[in-house]
C-alpha atoms as a PDB file:
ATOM      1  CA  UNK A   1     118.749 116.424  92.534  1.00  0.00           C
ATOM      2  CA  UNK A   2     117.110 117.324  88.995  1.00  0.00           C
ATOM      3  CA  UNK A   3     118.524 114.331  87.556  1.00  0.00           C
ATOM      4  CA  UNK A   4     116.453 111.905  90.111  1.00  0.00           C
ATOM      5  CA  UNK A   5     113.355 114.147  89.664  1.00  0.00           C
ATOM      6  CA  UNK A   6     113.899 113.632  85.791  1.00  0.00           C
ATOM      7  CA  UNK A   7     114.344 109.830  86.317  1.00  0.00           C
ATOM      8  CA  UNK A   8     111.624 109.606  89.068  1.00  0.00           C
ATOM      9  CA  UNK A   9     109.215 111.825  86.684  1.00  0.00           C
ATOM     10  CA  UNK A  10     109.359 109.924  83.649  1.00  0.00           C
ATOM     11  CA  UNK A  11     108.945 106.179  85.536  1.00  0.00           C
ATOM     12  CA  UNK A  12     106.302 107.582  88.344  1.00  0.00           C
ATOM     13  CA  UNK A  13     104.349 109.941  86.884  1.00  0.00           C
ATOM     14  CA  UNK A  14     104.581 108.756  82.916  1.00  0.00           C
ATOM     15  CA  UNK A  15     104.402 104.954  84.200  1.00  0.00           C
ATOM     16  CA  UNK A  16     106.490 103.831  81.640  1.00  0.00           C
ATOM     17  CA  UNK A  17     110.508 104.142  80.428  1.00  0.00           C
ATOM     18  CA  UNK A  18     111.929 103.704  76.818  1.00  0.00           C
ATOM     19  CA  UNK A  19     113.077 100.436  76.002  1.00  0.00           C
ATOM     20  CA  UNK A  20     114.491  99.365  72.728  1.00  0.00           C
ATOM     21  CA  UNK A  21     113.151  96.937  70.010  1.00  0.00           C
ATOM     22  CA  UNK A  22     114.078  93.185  70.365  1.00  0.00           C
ATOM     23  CA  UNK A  23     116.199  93.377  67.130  1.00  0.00           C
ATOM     24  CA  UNK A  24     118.152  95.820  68.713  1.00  0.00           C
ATOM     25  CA  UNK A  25     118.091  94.181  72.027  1.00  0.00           C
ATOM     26  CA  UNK A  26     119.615  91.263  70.849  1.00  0.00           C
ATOM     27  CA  UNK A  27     122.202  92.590  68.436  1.00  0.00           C
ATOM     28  CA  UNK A  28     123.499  94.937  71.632  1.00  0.00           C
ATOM     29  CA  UNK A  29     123.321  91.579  73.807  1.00  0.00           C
ATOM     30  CA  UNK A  30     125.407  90.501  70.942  1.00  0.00           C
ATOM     31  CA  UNK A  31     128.021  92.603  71.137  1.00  0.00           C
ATOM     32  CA  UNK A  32     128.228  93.091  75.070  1.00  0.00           C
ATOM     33  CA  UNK A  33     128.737  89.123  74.725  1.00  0.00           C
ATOM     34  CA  UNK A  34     131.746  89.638  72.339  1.00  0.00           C
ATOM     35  CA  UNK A  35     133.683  92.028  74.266  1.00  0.00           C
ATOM     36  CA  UNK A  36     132.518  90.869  77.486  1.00  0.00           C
ATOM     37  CA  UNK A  37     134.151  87.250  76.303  1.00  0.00           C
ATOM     38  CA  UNK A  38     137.511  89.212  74.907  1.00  0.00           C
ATOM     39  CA  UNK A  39     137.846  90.936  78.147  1.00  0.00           C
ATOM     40  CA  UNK A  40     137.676  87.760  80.290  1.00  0.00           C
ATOM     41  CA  UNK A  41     140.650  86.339  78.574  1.00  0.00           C
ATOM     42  CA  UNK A  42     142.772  89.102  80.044  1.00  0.00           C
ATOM     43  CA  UNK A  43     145.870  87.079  82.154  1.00  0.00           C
ATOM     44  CA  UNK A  44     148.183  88.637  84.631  1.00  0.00           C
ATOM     45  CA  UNK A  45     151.957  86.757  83.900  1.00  0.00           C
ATOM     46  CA  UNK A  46     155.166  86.902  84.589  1.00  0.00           C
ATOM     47  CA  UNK A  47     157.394  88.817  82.569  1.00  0.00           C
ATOM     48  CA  UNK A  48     158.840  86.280  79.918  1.00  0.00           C
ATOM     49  CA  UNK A  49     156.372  83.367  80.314  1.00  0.00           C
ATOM     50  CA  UNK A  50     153.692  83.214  77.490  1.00  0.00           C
ATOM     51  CA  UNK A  51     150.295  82.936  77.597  1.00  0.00           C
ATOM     52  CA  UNK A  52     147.247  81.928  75.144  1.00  0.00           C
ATOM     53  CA  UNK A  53     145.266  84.741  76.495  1.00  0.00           C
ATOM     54  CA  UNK A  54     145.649  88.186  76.240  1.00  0.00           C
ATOM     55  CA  UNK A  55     148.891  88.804  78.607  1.00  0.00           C
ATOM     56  CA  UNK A  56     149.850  91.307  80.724  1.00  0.00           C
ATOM     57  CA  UNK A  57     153.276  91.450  82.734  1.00  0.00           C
ATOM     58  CA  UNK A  58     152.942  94.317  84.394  1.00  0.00           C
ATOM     59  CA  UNK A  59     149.548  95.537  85.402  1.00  0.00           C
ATOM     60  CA  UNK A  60     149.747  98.251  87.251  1.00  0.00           C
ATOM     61  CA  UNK A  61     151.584 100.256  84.475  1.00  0.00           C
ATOM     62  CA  UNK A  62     148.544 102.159  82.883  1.00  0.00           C
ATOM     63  CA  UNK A  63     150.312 102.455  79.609  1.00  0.00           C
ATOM     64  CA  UNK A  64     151.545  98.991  79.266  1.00  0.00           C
ATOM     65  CA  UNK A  65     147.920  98.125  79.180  1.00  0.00           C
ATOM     66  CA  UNK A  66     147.295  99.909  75.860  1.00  0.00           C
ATOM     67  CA  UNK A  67     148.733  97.730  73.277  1.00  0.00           C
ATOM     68  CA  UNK A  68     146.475  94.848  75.072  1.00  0.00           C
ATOM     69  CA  UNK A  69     143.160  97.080  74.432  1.00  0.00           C
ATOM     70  CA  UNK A  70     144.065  97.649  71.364  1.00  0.00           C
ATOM     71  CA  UNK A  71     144.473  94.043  70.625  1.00  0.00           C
ATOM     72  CA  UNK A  72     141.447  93.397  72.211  1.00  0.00           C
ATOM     73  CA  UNK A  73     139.225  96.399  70.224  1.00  0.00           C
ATOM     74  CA  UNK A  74     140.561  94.805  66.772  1.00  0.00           C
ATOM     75  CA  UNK A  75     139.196  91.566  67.892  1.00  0.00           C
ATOM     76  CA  UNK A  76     136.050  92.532  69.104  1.00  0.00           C
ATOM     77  CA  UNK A  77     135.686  94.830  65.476  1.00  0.00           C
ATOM     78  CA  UNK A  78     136.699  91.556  63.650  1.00  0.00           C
ATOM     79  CA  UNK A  79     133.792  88.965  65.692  1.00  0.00           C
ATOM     80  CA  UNK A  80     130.647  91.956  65.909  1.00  0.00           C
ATOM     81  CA  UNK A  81     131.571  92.304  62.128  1.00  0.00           C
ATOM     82  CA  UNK A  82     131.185  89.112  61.274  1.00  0.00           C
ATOM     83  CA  UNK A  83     127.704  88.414  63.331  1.00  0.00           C
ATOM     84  CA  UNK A  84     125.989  91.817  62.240  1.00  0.00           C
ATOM     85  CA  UNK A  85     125.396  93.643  59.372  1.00  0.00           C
ATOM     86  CA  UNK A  86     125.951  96.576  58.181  1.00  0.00           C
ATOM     87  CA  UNK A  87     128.733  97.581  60.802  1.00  0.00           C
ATOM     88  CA  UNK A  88     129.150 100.674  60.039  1.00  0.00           C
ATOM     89  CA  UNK A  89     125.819 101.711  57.736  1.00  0.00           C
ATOM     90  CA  UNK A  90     125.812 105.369  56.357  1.00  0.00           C
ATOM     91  CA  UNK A  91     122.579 105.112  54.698  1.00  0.00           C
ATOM     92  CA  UNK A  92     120.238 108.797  56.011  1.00  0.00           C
ATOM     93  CA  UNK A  93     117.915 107.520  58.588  1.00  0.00           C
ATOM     94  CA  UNK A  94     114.112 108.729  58.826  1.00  0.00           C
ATOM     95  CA  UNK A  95     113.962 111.456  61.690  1.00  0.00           C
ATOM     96  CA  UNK A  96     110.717 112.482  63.532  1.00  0.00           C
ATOM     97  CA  UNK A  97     108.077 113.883  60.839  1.00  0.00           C
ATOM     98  CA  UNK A  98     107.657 117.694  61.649  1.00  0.00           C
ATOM     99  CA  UNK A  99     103.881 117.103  62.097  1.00  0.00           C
ATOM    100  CA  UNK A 100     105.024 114.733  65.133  1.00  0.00           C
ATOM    101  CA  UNK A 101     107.412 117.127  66.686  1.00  0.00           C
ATOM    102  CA  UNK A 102     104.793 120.182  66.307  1.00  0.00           C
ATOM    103  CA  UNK A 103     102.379 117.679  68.286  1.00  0.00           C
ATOM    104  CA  UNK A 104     104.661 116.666  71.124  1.00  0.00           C
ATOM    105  CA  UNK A 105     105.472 120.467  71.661  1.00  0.00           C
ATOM    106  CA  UNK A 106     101.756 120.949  72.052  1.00  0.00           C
ATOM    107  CA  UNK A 107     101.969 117.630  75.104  1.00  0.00           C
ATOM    108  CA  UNK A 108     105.195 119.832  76.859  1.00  0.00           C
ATOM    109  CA  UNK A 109     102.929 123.115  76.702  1.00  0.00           C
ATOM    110  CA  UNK A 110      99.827 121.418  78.148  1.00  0.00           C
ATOM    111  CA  UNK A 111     101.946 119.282  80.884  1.00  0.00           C
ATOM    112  CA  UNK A 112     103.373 122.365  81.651  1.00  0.00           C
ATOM    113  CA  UNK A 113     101.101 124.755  81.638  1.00  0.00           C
ATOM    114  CA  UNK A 114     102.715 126.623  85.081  1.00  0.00           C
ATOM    115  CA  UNK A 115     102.307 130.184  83.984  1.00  0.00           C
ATOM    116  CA  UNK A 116     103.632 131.932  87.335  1.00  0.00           C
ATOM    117  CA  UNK A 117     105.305 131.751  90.578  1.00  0.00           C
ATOM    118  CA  UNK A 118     101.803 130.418  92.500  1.00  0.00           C
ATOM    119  CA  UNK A 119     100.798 127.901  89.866  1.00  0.00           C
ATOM    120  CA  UNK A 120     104.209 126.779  89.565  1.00  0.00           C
ATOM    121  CA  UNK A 121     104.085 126.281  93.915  1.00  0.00           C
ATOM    122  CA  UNK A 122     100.416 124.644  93.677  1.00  0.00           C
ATOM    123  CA  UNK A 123     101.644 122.602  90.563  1.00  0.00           C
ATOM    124  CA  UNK A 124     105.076 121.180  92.269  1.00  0.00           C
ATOM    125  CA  UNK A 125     103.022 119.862  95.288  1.00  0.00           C
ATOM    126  CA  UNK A 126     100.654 117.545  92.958  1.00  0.00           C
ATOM    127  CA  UNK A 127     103.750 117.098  91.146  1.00  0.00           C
ATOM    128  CA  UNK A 128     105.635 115.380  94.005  1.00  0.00           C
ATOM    129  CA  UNK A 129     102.963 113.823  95.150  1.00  0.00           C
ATOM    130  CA  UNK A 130     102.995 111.355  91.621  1.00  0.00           C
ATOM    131  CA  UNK A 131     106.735 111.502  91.441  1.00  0.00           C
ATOM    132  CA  UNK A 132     106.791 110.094  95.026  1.00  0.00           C
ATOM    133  CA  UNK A 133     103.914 107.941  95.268  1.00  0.00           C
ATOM    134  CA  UNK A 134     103.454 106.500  99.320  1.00  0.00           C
ATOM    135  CA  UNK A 135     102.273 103.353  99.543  1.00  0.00           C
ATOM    136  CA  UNK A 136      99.361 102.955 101.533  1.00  0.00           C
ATOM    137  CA  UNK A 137      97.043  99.649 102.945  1.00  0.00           C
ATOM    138  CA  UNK A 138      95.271  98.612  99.828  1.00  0.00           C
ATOM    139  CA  UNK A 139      97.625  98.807  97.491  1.00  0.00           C
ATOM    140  CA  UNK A 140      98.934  96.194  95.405  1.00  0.00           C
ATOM    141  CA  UNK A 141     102.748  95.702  95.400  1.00  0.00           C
ATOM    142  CA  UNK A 142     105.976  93.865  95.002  1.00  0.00           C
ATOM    143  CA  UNK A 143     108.351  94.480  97.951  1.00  0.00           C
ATOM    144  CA  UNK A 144     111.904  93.618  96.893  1.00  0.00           C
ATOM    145  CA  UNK A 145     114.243  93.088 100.300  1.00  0.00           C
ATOM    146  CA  UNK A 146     117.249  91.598 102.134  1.00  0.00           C
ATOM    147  CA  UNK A 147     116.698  89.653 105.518  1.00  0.00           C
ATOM    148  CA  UNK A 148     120.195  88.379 106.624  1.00  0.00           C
ATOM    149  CA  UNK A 149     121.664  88.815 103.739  1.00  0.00           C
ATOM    150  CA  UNK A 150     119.221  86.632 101.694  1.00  0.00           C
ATOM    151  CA  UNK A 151     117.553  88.242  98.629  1.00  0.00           C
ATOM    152  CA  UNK A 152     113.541  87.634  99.076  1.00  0.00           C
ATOM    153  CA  UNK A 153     110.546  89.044  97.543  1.00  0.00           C
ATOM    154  CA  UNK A 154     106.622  89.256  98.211  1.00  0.00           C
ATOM    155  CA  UNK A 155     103.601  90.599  96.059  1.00  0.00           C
ATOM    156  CA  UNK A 156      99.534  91.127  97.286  1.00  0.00           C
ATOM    157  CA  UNK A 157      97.762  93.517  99.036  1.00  0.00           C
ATOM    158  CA  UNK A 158      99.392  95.456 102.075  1.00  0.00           C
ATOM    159  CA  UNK A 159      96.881  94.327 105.136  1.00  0.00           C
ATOM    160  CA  UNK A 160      98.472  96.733 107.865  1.00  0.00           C
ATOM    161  CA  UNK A 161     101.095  99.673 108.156  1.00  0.00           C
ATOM    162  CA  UNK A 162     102.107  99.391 112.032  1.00  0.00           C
ATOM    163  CA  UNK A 163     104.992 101.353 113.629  1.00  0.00           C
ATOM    164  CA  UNK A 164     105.116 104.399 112.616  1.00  0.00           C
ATOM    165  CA  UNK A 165     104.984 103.287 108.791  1.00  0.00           C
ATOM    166  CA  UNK A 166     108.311 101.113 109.664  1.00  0.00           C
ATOM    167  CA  UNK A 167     106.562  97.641 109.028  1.00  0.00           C
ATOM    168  CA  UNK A 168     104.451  96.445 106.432  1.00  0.00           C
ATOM    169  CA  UNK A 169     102.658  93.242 106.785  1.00  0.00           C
ATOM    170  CA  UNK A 170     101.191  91.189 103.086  1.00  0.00           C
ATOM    171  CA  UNK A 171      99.541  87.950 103.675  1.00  0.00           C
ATOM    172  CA  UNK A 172     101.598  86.232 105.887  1.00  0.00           C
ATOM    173  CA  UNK A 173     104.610  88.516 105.260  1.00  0.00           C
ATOM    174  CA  UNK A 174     106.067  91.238 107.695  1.00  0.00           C
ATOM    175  CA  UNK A 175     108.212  93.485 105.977  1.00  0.00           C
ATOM    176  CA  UNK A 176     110.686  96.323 107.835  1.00  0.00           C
ATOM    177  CA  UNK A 177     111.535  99.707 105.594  1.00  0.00           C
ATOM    178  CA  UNK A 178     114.891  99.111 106.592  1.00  0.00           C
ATOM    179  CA  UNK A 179     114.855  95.766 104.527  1.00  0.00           C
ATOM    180  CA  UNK A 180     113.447  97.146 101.828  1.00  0.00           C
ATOM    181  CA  UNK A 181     116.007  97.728  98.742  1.00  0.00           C
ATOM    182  CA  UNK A 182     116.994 101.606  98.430  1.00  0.00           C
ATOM    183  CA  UNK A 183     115.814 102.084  95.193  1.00  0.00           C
ATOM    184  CA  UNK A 184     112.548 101.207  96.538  1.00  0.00           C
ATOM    185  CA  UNK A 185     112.455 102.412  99.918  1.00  0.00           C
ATOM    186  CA  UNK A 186     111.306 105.490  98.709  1.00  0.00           C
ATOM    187  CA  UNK A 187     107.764 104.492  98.432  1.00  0.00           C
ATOM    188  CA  UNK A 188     107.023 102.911 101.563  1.00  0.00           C
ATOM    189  CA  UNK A 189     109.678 105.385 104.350  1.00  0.00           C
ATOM    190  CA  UNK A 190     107.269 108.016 105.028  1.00  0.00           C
ATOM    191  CA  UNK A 191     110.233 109.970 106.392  1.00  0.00           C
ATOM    192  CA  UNK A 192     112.012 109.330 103.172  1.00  0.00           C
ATOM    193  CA  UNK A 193     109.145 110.104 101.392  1.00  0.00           C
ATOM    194  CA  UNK A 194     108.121 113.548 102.879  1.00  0.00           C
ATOM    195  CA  UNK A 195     111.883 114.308 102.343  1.00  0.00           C
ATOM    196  CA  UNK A 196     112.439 113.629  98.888  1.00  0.00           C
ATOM    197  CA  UNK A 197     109.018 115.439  97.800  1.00  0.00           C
ATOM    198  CA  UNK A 198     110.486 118.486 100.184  1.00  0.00           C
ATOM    199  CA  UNK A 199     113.382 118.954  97.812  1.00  0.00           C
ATOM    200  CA  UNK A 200     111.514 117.904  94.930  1.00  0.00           C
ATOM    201  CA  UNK A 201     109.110 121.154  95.447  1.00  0.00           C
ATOM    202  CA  UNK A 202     111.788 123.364  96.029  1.00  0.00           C
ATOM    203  CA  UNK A 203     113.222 122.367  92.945  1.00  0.00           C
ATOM    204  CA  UNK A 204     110.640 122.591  90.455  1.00  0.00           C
ATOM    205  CA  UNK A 205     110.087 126.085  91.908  1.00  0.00           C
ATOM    206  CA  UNK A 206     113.918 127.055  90.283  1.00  0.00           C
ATOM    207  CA  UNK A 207     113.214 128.391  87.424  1.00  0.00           C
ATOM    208  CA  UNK A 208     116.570 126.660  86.133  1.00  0.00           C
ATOM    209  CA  UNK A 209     115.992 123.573  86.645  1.00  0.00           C
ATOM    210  CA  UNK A 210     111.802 123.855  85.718  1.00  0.00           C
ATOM    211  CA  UNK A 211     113.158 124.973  82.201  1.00  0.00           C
ATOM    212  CA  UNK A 212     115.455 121.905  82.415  1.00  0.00           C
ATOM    213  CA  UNK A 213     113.171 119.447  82.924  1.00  0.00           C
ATOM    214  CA  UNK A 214     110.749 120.780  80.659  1.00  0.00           C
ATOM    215  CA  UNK A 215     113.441 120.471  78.054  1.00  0.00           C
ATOM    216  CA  UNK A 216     114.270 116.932  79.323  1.00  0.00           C
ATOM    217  CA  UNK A 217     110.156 116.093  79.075  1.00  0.00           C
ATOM    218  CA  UNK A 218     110.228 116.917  75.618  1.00  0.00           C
ATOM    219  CA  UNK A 219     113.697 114.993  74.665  1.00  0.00           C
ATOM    220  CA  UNK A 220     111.938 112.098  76.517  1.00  0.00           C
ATOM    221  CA  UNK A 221     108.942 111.792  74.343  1.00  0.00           C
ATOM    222  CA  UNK A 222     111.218 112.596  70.742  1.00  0.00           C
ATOM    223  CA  UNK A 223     113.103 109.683  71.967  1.00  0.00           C
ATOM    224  CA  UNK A 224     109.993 107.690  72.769  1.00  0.00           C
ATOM    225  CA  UNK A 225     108.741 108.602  69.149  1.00  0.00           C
ATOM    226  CA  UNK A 226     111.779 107.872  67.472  1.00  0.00           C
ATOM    227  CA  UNK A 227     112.388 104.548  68.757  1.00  0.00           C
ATOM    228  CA  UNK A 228     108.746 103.459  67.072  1.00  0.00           C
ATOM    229  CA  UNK A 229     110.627 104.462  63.388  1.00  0.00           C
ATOM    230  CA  UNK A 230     111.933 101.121  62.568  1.00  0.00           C
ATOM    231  CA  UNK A 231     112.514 101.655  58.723  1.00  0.00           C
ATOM    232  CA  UNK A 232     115.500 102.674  61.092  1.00  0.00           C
ATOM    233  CA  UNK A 233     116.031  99.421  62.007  1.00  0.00           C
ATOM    234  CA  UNK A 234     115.935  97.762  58.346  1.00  0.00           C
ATOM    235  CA  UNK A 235     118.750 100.069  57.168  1.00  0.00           C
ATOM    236  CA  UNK A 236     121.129  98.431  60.166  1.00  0.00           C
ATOM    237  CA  UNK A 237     120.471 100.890  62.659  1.00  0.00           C
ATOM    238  CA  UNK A 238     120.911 100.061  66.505  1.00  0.00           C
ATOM    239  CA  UNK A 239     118.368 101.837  68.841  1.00  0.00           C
ATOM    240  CA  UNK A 240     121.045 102.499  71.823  1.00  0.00           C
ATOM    241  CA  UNK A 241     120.481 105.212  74.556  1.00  0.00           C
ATOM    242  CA  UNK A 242     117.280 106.627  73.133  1.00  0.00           C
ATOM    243  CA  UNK A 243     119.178 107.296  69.555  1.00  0.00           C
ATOM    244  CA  UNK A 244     119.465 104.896  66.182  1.00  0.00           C
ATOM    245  CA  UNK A 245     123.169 104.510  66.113  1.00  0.00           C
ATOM    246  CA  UNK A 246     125.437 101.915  64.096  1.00  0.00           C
ATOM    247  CA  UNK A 247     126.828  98.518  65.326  1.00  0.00           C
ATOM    248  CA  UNK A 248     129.978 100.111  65.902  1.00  0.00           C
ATOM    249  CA  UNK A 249     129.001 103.195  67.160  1.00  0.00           C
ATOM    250  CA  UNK A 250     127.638 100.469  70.110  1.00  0.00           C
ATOM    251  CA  UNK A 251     130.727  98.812  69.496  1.00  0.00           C
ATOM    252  CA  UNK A 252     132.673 101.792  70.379  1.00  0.00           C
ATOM    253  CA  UNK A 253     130.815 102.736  73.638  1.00  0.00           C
ATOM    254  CA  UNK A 254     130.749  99.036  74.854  1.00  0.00           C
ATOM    255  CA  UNK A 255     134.412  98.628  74.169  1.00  0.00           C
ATOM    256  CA  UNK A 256     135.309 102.366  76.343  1.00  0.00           C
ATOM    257  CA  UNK A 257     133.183 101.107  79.331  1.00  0.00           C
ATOM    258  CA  UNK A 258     134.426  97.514  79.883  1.00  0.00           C
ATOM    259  CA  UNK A 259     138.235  99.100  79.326  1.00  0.00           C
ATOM    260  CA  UNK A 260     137.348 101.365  81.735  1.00  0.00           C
ATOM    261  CA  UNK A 261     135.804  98.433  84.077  1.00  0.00           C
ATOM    262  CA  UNK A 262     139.276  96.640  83.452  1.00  0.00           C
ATOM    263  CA  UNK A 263     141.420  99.137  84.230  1.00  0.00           C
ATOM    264  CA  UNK A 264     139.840  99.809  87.836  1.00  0.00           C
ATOM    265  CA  UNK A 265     139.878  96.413  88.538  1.00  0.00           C
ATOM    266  CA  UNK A 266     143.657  96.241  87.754  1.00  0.00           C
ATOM    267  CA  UNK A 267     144.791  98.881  89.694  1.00  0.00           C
ATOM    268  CA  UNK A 268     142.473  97.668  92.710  1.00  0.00           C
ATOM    269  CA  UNK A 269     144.019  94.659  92.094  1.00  0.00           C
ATOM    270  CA  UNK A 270     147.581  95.827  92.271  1.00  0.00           C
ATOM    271  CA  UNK A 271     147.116  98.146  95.656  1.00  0.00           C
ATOM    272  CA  UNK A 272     146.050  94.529  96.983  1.00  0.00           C
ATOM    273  CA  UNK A 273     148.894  92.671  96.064  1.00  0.00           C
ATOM    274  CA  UNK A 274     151.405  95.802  96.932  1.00  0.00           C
ATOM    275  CA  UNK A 275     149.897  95.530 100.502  1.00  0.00           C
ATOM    276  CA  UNK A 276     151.004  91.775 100.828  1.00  0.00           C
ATOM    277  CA  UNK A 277     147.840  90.128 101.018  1.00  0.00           C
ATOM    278  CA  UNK A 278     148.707  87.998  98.103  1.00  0.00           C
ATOM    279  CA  UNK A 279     150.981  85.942  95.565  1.00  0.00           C
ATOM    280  CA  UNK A 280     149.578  84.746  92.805  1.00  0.00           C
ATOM    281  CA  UNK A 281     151.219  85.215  89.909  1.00  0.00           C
ATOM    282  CA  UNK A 282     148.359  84.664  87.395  1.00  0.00           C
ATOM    283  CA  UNK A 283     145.019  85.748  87.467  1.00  0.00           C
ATOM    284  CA  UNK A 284     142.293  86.409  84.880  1.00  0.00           C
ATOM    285  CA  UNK A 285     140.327  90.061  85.154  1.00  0.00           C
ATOM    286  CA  UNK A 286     136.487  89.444  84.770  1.00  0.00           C
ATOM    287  CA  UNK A 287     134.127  91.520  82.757  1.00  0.00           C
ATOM    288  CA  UNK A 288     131.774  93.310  84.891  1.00  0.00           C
ATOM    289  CA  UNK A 289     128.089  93.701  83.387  1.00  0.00           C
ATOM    290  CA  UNK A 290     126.963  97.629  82.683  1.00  0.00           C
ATOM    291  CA  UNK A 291     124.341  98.805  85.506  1.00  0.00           C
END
């Protein structure tokens, strides 16, 4: 649960999330481009027939699918080298200043300024309350849903909550909770709502996980204040999950989680075929995009 109050804190309550420079937006859209395009040209043969892709003969051996990684990892070093530089830079990068750090442990103290079991109580109720925001008639929003199995979307004013706070109506628009994507649902279920707020209370009251998300407050706003240090940037740093890293450090991590993506996908693909549903003989494993 304190992971989803950390996630929920920082976005509701904060209003905001970290999101990296465009430089370093585009040279990581870069790269996921390379190895997503390596990855795609992954073919399922026959033993003995050749292929122009990379080839596999027998896919659901885990270990014959090494060599082909490999393959593909040398390629992918070989094409992100080539588009950006430095690859692999080792020139010191500029941390936080002190002064910086001093003044964002001053914003954790203030923001949580809980001093006792009752504060802490009275504190966690306001708390929840921004962390889970309800929607209420008035408000201005953008209600993301699926009506038989079509993707639609609405923004304006909520005129009426009818039913229970089951159906929203905007404009012309009459919107069910149940509709509503889950990642959103949150903020208009007032079942959901009072729920999620319940065990977000009881949580902030362990003093475990209060001391955790303290920490994770603070870690937030370092982050937040190192990503602004682009001198970073000019000495061929990446800003990748909150951290200046180098092109193949991104490399690296790209590379593990669309291997990982692969091999799933081959051995789902195998327990398929094993079960008789089908006989091709060749197919090509897609790259599937990082959520």
């Amino acid at each position: 649960m304190i992971g989803k109050i950390v996630v929920l804190f920082m976005v509701g309550v904060l209003g905001c999330s970290l999101s990296a420079s465009e430089v370093s937006q585009n040279k990581i859209r870069q790269i996921t481009q390379i190895i997503q395009g390596e990855f795609r040209k992954i073919v399922v043969v026959p033993a003995g027939k050749k292929a122009k892709a990379w080839q596999l003969a027998d896919p659901g051996n885990s270990r014959a699918r090494t060599p082909v990684f490999a393959k593909i990892k040398a390629a992918v070093y070989k094409k992100v080298q080539a588009r950006i530089k430095p690859f692999d830079t080792k020139v010191k990068q500029d941390p936080v200043p002190l002064k910086e750090r001093a003044e964002i442990k001053k914003k954790v103290a203030k923001r949580f300024s809980y001093k006792n079991p009752a504060e802490i109580a009275l504190g966690a109720l306001k708390e929840a309350e921004k962390a889970y925001p309800l929607v209420k008639v008035g408000d201005d929003v953008t209600i993301r849903f699926y009506r038989g199995g079509i993707f639609s979307k609405v923004s304006g004013k909520v005129d009426k909550i009818r039913e229970g706070g089951t159906v929203y109506e905007i404009g012309n628009k009459i919107v069910r909770v149940s509709d509503i994507v889950e990642r959103d649902r949150q903020y208009f279920d007032p079942v959901l709502n009072e729920k999620l707020r319940k065990e977000f209370v009881e949580d902030f009251q362990d003093p475990k996980k209060y001391a955790k998300l303290k920490r994770d407050y603070e870690a937030y706003l370092l982050a937040e204040a190192l990503e602004k240090i682009v001198s970073n940037e000019k000495k061929g740093y990446i800003f990748f999950r909150d951290k200046w890293v180098s092109a193949k450090f991104v490399t690296d991590q790209l590379v593990t989680y669309y291997q990982g993506r692969t091999d799933k996908r081959l051995d789902a693909e195998q327990k398929f075929i094993r079960g008789g549903k089908s006989t091709k003989a060749k197919r090509v494993v897609r790259a599937t995009k990082p959520r």
